[in-house]
N, C-alpha and C. Protein backbone atom coordinates (compact mmCIF):
# COMPACT_ATOMS: atom_id res chain seq x y z
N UNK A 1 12.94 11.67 -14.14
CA UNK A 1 12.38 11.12 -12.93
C UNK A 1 10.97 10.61 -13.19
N UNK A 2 10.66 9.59 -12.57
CA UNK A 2 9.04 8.96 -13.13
C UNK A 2 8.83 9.04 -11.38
N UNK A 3 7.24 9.04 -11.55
CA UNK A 3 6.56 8.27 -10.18
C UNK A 3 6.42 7.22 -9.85
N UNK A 4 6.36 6.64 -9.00
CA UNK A 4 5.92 5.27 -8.81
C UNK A 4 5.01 5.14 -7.80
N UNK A 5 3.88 4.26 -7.53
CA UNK A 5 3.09 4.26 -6.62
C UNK A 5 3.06 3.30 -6.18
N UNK A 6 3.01 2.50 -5.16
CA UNK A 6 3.25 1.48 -4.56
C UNK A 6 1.87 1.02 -2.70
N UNK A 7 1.25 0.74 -3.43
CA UNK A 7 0.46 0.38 -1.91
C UNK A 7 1.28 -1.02 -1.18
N UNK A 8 1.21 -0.12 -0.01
CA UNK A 8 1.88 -0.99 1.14
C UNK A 8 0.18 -1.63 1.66
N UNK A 9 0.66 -2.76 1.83
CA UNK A 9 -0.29 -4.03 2.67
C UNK A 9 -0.43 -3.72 4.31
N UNK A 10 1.05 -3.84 4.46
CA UNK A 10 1.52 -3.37 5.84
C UNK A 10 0.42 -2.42 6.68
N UNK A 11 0.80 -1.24 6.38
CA UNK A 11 0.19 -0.14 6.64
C UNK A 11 -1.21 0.44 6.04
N UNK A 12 -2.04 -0.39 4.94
CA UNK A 12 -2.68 0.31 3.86
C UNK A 12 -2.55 1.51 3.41
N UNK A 13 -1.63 1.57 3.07
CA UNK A 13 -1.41 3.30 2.46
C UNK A 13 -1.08 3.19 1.10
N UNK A 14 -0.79 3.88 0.41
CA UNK A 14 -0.15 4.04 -0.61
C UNK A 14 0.86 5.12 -0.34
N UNK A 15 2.32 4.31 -1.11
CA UNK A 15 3.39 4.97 -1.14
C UNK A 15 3.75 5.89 -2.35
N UNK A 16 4.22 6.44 -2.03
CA UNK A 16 5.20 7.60 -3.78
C UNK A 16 6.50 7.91 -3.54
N UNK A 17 7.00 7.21 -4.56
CA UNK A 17 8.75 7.38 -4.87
C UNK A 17 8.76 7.98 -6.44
N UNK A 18 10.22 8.17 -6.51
CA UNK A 18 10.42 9.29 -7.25
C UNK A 18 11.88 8.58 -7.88
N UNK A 19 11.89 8.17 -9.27
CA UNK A 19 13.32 7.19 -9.67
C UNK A 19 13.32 7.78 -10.96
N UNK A 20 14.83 7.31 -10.78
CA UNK A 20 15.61 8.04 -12.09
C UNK A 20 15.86 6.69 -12.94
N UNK A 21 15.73 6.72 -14.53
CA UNK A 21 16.58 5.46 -14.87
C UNK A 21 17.31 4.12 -14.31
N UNK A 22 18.13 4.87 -13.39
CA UNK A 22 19.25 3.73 -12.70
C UNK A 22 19.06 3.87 -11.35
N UNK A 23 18.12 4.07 -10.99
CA UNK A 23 18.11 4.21 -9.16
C UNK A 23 17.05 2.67 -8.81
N UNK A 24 17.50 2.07 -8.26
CA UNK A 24 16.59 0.57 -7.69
C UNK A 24 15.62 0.73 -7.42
N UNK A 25 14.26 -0.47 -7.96
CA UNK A 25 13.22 -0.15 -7.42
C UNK A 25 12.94 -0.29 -6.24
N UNK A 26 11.79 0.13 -5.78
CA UNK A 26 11.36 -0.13 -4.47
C UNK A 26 10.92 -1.20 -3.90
N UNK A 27 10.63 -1.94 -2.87
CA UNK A 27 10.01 -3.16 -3.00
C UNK A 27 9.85 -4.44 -3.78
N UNK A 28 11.81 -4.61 -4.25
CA UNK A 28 12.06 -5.35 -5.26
C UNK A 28 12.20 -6.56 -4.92
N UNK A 29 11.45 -7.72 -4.84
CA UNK A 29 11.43 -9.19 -4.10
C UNK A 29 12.27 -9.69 -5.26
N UNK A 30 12.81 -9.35 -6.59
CA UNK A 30 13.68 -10.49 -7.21
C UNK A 30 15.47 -10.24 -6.80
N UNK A 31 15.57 -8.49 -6.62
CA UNK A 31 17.09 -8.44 -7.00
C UNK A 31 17.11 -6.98 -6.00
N UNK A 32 17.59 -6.53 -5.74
CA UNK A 32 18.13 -5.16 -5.70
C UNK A 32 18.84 -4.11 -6.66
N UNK A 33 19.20 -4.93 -7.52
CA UNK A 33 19.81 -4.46 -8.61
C UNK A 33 19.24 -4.38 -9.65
N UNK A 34 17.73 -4.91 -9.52
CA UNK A 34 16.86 -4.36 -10.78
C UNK A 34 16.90 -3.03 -10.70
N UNK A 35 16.48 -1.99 -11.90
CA UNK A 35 16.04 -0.54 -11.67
C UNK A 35 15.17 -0.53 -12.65
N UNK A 36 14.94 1.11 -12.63
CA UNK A 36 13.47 1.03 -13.06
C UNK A 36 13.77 1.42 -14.68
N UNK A 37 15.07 1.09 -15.52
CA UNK A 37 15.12 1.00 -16.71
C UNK A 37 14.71 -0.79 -17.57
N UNK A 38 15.68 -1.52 -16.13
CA UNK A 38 15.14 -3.11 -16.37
C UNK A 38 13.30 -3.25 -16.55
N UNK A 39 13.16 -2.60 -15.70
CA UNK A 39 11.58 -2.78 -15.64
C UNK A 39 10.68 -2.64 -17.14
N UNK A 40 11.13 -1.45 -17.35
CA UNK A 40 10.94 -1.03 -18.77
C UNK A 40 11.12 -2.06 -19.92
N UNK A 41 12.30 -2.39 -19.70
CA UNK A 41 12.40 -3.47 -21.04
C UNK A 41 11.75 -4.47 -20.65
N UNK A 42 11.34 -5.38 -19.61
CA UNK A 42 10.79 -6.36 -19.45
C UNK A 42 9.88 -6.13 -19.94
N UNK A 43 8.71 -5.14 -19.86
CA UNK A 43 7.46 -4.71 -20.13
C UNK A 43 7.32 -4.89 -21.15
N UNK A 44 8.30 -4.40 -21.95
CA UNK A 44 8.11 -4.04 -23.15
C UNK A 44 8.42 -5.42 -24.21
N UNK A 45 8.93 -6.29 -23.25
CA UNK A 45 9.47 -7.45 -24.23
C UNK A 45 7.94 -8.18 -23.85
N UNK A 46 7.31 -8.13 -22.76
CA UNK A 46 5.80 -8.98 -22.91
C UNK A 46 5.04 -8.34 -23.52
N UNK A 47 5.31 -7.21 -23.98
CA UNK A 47 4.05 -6.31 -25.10
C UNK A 47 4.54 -6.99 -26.39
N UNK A 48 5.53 -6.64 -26.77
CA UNK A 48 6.16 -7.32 -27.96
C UNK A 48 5.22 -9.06 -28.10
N UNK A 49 6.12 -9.46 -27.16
CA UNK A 49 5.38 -10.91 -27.29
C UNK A 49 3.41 -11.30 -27.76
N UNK A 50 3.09 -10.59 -27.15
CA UNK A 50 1.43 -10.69 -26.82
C UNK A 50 1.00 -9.91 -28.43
N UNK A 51 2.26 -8.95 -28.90
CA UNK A 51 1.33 -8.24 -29.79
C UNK A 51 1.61 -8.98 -31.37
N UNK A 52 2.85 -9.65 -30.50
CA UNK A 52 3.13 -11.14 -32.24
C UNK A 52 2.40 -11.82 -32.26
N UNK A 53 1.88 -12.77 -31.01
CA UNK A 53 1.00 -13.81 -30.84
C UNK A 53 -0.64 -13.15 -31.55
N UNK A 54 -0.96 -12.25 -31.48
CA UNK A 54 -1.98 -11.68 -31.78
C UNK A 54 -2.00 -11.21 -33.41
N UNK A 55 -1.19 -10.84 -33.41
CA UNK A 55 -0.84 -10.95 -35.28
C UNK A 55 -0.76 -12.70 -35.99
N UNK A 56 -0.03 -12.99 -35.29
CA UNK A 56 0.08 -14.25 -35.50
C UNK A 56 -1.01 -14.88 -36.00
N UNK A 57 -2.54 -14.97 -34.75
CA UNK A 57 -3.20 -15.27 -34.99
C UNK A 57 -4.63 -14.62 -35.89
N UNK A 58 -3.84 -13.40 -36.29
CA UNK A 58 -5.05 -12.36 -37.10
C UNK A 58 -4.39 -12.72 -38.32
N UNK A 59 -3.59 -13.18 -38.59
CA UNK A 59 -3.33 -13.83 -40.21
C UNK A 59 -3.67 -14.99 -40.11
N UNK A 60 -3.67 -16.08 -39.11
CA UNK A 60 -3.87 -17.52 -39.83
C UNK A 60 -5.72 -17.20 -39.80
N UNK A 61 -6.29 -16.71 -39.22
CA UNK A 61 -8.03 -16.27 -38.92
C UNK A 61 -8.29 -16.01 -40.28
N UNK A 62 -7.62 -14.55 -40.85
CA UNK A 62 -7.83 -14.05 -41.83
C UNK A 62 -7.59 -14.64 -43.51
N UNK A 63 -7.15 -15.58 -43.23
CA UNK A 63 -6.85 -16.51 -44.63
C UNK A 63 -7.51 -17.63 -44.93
């Protein structure tokens, strides 16, 4: 189970939910059927990305 924190606009509050792997996120404007394992890999595929581009450019610098 992870936390999630979520400030509502609405109300100014901040919210807390409580998700398992495969349970939908909260306040999901693309899908309903995202969950919070999709989330994960997305993340992780723009870390990936940002951390090639950055190598990328620490070898052509470095030569």
């Amino acid at each position: 189970m992870d936390k999630i924190l979520i400030f509502n606009n609405d109300t100014d509050r901040r919210e807390v939910y409580y998700r398992g792997e495969s349970k939908p996120m909260p306040y999901n404007a693309k899908s309903e059927d995202d969950t919070l394992g999709d989330e994960r890999k997305a993340d992780a595929i723009i870390i990936y990305g940002v951390l090639t581009k950055i190598l990328f450019l620490l070898t052509i610098f470095l030569l």
